[in-house]
Protein backbone atom coordinates (compact mmCIF):
# COMPACT_ATOMS: atom_id res chain seq x y z
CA UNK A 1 16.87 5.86 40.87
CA UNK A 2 16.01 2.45 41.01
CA UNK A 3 16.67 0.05 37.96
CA UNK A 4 13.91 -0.40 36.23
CA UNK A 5 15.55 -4.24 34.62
CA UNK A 6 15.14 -5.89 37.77
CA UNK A 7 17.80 -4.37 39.94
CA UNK A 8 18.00 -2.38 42.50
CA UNK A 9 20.63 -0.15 43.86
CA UNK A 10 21.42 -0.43 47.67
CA UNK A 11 19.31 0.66 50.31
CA UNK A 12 21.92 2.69 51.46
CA UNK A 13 23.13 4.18 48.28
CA UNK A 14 21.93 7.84 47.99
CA UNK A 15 19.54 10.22 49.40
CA UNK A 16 15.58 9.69 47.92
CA UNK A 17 13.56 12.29 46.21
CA UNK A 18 9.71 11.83 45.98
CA UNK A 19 7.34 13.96 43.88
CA UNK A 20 3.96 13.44 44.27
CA UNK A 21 1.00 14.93 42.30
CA UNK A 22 -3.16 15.51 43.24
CA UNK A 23 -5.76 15.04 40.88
CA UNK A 24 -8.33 17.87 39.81
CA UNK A 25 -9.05 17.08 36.20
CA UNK A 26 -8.28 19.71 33.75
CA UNK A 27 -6.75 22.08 36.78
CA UNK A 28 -3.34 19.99 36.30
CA UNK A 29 -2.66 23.11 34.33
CA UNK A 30 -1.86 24.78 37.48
CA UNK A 31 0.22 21.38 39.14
CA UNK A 32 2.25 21.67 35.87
CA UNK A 33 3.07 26.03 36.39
CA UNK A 34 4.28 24.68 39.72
CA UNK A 35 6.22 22.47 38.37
CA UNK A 36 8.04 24.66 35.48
CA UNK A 37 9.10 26.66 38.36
CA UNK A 38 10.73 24.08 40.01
CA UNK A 39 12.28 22.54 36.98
CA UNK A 40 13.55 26.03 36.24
CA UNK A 41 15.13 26.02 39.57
CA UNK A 42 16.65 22.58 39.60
CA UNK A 43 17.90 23.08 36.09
CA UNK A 44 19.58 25.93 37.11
CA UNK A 45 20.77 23.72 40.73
CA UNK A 46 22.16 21.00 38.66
CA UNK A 47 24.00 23.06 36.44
CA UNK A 48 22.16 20.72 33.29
CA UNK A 49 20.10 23.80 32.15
CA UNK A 50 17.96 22.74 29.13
CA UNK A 51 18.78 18.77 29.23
CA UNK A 52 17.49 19.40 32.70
CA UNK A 53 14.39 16.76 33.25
CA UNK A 54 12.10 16.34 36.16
CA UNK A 55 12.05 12.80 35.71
CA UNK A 56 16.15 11.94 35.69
CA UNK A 57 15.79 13.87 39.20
CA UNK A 58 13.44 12.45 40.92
CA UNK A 59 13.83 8.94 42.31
CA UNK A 60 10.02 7.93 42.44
CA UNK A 61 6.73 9.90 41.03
CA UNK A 62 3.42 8.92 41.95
CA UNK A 63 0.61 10.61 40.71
CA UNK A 64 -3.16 10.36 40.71
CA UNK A 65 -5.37 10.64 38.14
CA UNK A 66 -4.43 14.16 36.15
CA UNK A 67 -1.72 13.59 38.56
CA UNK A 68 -0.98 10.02 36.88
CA UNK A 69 -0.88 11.61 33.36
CA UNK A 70 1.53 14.51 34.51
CA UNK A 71 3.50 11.34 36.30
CA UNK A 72 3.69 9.04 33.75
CA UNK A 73 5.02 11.95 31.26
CA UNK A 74 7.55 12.43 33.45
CA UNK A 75 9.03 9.32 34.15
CA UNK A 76 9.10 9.03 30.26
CA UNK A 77 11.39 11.99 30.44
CA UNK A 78 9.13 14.51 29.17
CA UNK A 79 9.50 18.18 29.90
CA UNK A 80 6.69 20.35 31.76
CA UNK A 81 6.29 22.34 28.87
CA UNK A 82 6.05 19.18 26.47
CA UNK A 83 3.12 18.50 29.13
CA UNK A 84 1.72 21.65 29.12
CA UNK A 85 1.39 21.91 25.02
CA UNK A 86 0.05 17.87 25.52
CA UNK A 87 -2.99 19.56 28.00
CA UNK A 88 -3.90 22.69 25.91
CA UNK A 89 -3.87 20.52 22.85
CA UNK A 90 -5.71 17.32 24.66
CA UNK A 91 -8.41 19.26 26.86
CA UNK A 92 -10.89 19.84 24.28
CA UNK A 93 -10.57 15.68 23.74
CA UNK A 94 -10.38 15.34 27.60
CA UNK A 95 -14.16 16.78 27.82
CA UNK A 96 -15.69 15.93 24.84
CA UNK A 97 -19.17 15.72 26.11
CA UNK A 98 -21.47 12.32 24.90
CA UNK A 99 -25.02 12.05 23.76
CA UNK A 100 -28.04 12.92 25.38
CA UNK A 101 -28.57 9.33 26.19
CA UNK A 102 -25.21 8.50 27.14
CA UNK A 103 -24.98 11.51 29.85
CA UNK A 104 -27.02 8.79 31.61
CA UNK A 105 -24.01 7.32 32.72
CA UNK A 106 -21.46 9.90 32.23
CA UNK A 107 -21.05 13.29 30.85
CA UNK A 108 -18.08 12.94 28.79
CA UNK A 109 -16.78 10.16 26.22
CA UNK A 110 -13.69 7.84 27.01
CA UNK A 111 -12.49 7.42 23.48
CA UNK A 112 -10.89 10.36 22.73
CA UNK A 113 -9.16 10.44 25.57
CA UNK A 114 -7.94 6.62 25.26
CA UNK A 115 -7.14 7.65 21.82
CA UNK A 116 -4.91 10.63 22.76
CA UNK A 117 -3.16 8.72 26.06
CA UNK A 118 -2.59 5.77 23.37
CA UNK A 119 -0.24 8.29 20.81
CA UNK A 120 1.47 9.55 23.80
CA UNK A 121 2.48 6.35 25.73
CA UNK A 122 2.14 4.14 22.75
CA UNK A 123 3.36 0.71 23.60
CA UNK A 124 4.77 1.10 26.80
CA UNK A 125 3.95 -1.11 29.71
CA UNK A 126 4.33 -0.14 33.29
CA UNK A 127 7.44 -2.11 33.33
CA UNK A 128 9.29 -0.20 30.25
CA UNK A 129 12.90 -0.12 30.47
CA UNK A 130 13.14 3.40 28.86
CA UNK A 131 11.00 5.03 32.05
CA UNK A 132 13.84 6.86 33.96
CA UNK A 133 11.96 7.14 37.68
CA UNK A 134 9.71 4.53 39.47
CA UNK A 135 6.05 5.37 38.84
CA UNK A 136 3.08 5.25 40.91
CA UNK A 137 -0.59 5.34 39.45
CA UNK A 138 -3.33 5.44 41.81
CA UNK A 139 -6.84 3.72 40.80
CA UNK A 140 -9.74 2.55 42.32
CA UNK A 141 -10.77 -0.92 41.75
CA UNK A 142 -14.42 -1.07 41.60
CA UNK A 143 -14.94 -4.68 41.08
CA UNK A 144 -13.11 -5.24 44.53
CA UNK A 145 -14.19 -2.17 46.13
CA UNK A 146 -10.83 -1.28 46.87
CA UNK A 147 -8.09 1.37 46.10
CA UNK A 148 -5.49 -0.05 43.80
CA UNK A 149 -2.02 1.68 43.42
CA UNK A 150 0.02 0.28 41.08
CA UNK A 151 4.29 1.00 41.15
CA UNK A 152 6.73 0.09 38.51
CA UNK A 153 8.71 -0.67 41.77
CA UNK A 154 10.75 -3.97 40.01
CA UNK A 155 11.00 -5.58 44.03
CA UNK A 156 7.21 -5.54 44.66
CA UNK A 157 5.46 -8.88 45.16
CA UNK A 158 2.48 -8.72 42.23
CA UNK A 159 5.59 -7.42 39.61
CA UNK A 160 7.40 -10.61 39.17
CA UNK A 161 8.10 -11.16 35.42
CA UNK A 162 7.07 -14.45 35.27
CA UNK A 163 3.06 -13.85 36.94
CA UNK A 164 0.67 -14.10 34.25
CA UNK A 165 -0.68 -11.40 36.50
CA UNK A 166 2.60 -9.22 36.70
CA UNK A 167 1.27 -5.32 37.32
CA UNK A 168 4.12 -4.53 34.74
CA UNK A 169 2.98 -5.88 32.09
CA UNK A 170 0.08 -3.61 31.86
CA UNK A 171 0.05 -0.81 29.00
CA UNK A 172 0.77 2.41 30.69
CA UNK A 173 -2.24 4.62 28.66
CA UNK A 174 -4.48 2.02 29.97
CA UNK A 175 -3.51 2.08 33.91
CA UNK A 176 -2.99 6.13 33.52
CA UNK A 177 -6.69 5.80 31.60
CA UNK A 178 -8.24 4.10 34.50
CA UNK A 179 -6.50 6.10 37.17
CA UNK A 180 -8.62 9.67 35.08
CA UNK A 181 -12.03 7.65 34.50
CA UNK A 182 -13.70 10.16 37.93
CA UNK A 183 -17.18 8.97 38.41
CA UNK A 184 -20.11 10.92 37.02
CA UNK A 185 -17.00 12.54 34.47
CA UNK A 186 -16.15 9.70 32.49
CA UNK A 187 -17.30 6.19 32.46
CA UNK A 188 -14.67 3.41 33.67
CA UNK A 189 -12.01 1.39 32.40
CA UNK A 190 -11.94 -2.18 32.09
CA UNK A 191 -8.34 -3.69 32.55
CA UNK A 192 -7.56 -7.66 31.84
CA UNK A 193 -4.93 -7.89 34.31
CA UNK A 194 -4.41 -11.88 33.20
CA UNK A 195 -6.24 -12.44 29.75
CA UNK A 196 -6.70 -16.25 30.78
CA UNK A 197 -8.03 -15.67 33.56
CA UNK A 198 -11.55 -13.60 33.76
CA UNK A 199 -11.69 -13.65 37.06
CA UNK A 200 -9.17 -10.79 37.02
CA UNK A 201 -10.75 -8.91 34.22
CA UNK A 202 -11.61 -5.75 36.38
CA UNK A 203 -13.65 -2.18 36.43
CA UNK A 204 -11.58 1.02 37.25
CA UNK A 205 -12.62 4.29 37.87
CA UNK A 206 -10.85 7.47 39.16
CA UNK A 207 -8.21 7.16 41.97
CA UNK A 208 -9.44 10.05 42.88
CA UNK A 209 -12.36 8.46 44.84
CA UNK A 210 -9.82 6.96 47.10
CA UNK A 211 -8.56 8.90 50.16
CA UNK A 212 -5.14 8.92 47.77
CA UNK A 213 -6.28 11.92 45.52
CA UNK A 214 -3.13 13.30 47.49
CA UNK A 215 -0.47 10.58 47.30
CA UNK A 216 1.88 12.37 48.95
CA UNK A 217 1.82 10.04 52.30
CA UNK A 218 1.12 7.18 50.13
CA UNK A 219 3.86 7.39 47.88
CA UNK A 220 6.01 8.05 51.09
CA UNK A 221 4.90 4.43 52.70
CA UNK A 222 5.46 3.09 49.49
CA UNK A 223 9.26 3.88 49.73
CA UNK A 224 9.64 2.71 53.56
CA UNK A 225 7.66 0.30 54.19
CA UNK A 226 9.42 -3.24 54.32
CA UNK A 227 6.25 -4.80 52.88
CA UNK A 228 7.02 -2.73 49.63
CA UNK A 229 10.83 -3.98 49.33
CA UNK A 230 12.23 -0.73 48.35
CA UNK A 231 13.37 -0.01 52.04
CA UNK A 232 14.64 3.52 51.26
CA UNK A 233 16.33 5.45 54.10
CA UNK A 234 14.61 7.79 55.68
CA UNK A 235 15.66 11.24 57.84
CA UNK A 236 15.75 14.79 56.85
CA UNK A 237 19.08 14.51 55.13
CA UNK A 238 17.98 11.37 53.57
CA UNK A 239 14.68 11.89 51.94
CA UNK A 240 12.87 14.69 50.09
CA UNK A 241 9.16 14.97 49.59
CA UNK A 242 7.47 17.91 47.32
CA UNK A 243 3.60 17.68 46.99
CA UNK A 244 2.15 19.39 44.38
CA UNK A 245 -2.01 20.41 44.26
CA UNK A 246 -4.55 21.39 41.76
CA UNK A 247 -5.81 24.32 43.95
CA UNK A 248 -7.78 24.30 46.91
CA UNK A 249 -10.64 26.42 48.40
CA UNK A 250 -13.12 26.01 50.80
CA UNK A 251 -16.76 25.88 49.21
CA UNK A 252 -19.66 26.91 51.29
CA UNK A 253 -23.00 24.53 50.17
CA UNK A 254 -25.58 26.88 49.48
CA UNK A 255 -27.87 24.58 46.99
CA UNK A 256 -29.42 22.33 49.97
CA UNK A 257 -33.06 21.22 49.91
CA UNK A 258 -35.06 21.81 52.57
CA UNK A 259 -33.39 18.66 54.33
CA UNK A 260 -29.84 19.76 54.04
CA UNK A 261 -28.75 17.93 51.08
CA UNK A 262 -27.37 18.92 47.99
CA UNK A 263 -30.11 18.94 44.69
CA UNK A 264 -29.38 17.07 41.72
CA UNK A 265 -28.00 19.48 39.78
CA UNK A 266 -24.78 19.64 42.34
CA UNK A 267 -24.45 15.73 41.55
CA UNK A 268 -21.25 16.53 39.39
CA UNK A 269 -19.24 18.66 42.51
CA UNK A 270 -19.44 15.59 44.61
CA UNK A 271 -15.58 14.04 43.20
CA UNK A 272 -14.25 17.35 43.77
CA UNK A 273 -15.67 17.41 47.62
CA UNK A 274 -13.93 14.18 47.95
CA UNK A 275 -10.83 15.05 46.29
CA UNK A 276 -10.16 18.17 48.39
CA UNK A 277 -10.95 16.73 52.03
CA UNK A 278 -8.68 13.66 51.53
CA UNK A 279 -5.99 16.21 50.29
CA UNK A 280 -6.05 17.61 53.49
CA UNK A 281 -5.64 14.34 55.60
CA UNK A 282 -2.70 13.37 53.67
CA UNK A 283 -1.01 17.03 53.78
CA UNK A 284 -1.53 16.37 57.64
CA UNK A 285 0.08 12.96 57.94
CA UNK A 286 3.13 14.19 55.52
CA UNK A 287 3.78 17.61 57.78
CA UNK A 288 3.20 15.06 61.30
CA UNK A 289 5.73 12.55 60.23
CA UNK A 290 7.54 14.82 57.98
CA UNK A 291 9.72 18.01 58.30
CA UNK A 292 7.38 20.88 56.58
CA UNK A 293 9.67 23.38 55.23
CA UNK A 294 6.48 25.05 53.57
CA UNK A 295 2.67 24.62 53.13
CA UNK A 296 -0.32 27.21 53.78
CA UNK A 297 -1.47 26.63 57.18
CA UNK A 298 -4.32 24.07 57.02
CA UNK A 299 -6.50 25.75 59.59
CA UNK A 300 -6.20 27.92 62.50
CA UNK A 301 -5.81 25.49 65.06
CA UNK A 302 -2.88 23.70 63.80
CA UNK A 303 -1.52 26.17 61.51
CA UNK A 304 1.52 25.20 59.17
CA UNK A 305 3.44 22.82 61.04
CA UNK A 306 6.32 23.95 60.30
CA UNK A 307 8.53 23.12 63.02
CA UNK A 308 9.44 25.79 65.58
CA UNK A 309 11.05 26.72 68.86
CA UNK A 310 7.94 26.80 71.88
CA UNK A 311 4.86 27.63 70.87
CA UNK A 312 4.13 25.96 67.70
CA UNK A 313 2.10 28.35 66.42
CA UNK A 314 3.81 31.52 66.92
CA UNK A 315 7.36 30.07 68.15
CA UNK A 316 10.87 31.30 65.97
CA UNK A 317 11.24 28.71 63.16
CA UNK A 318 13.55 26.00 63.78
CA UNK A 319 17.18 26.36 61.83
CA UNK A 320 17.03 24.18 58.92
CA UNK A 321 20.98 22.99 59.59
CA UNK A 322 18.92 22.26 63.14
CA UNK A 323 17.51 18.28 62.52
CA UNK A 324 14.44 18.01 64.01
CA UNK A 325 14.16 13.83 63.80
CA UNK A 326 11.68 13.76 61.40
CA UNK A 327 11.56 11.04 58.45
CA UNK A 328 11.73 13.34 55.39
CA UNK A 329 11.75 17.16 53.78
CA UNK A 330 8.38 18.40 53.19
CA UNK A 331 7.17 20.94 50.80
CA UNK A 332 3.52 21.38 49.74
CA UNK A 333 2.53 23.65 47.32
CA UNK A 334 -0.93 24.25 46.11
CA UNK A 335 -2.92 27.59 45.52
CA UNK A 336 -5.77 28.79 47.25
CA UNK A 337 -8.24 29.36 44.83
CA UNK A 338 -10.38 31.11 46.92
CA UNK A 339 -11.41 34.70 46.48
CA UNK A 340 -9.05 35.84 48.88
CA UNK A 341 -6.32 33.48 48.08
CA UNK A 342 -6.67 34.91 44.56
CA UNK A 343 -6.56 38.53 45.29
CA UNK A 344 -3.48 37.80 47.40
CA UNK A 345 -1.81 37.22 43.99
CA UNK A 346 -3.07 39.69 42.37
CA UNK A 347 -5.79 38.26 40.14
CA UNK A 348 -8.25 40.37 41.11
CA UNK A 349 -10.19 39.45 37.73
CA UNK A 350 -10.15 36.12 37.89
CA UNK A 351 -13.46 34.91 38.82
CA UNK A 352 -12.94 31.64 41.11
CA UNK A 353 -15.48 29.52 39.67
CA UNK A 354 -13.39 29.28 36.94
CA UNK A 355 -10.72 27.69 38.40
CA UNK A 356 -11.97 25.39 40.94
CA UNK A 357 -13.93 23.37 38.27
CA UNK A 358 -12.82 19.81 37.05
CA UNK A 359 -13.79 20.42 33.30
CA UNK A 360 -13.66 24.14 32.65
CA UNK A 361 -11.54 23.94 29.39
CA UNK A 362 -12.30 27.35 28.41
CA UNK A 363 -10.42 28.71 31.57
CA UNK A 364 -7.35 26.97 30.78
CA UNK A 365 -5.13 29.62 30.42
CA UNK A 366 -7.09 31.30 33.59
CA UNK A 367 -5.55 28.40 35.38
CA UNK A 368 -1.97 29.00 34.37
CA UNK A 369 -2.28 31.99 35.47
CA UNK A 370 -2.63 31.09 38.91
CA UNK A 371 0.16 28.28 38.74
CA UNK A 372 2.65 30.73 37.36
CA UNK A 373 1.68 33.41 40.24
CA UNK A 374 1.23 30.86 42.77
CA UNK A 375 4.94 29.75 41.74
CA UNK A 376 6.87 32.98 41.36
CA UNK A 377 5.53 33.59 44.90
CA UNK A 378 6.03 30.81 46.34
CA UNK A 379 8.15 27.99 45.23
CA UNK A 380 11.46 28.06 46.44
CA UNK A 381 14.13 24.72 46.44
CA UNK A 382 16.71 26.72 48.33
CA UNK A 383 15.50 23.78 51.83
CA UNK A 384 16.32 20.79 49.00
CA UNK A 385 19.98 21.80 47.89
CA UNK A 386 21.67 19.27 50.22
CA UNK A 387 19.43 16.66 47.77
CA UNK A 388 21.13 18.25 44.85
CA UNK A 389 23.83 17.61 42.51
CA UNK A 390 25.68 19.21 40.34
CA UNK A 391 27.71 18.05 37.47
């Protein structure tokens, strides 16, 4: 990983491991199943078994918004399950609803949600020395109109030490606060990115709202791109990617008025519809630039991308040891929460409403359910081993 003091190890160094993760509110129950799974695995890879953590593995984590709470745990070292217990126990606080009145501008209260991020971050800035991966939180700016993602990346231009402005002095439960504050949901945060200066006093609401609710190819650009200063390698032996969802399904709009739009009452779906169709054009990019080793097929025109030998739909699949040029190793898993996609893992009584919704705290365990079948099914790190090491 990068050094977090300052430094930063050569370009050249080592092979790069991303891990990015969606948003989808209290359905980061399902990211984190995923996850366990492919902790499990790696533990097991690495030979580290229970010392085994996520965040000593992975070079860079970017998450956004339930994504940028599961991120920022695990750059702190955390394990999934330490996240897990932190969601059961924090989802009642998550959606505490507000008053009559104050559903006017949101349906659920901030507090005790800046109360619980607070005890688990405590102190730390974006720029903490004990964080043991580079961390990316993805926010909307509202005041500018304009996504923000902020890195702990120690070579980016706005995280020199000595700005008043520096990104990394910002307290982590207040960037991960802002990146979770989804319109409608929660009201926003206000951030005083330099305390002398009110001009940079800003508004932040969900990152989620941004077509990065899948940071995946974001997170990817962030490691490459020149501009960024991190200049990582790229290749299929050079650079991993795994992309991690909160469940996806299509959903038909059958509350329309008599002029095709949605009624009031459907006001609260609309971050969700946003969420899940910028998913999809980020899966795309990563599988176009990237080598998909596996990802459901994102329609029936261009299937899974996965590469193979003539016809790209129903062609042999390519050899892994075969190097097909692209820039990275892809792997995107996230369930289809669908009725269909449901009774293909056997949860015939789950009802899908109760997974596909942002806030359904009752359904919690519902949720697991589908991240742990989802994962025994599915996740596999056998395509990653050449990115593994074992002690």
């Amino acid at each position: 990983m990068a050094d977090l003091n300052g430094q930063a190890e050569s370009s050249t160094a080592k092979p790069r491991r991303l891990l990015a993760l969606d948003g989808g509110g209290i359905r980061g129950v399902m990211s984190l199943e995923i996850l366990r799974k492919i902790e499990q695995d790696l533990a097991t890879a690495t030979g580290k078994g229970a010392s085994f953590r996520l965040g000593d593995f992975f070079d860079y984590i970017g998450g956004t918004s339930t994504g940028a709470i599961i991120a920022a745990g695990l750059a702190m070292g955390k394990s999934v399950q330490e996240l897990i217990d932190f969601y059961i126990e924090a989802g009642p606080l998550m959606f505490e609803k507000t008053s009559l009145i104050g559903r006017l501008r949101s349906f659920y209260q901030a507090d005790p949600l800046r109360e619980k991020l607070n005890d688990v971050f405590g102190e730390r800035t974006l720029g903490a020395k004990d964080l043991r991966s580079l961390l990316l939180v993805v926010t909307r700016n509202a005041t500018t109109d304009s996504p923000w993602p902020v890195s702990s990346n120690p070579l980016a231009r706005y995280n020199d030490r000595d700005r008043p402005d520096s990104n990394l002095q910002i307290p982590l439960w207040q960037l991960v606060r802002a990146s979770t504050a989804a319109p409608v949901y929660f009201p926003p945060e206000i951030v005083e990115w330099d305390k002398d200066d009110p001009a940079k006093t800003f508004f932040f609401v969900d990152g989620g709202v941004t077509p990065y609710n899948n940071p995946a190819f974001l997170l990817f650009r962030m490691a490459t791109l020149p501009q960024y200063r991190l200049n990582w390698p790229t290749g299929e032996d050079r650079m991993m990617l795994i992309s991690v969802g909160t469940g996806a399904a299509a959903a038909v709009s059958r509350d329309l008025n008599a002029r095709g739009q949605l009624i009031p009452a459907n006001v609260a779906h609309l971050p969700g519809v946003l969420m899940g169709g910028a998913a999809i054009d980020q899966d795309i990019n990563c599988r176009a630039i990237g080598r998909c080793v596996f990802g459901e097929p994102i329609d029936r025109e261009i299937g899974d991308m996965i590469p193979r030998q003539g016809d790209p739909l129903e062609g042999v699949l390519v050899p892994l040891e075969e190097d097909c040029g692209r820039q990275f190793l892809y792997a995107r898993y996230n369930p289809d929460v669908s009725r269909g996609g449901l009774d293909a893992l056997g949860l015939k009584k789950i009802d899908p409403d109760h997974v596909r919704a942002l806030d359904q705290i009752k359904y919690i365990g519902e949720m697991q359910s589908v991240g742990r079948e989802y994962a025994a099914k599915f996740v596999d790190m056998t395509p990653f081993q050449r990115f593994v090491t074992k002690d």
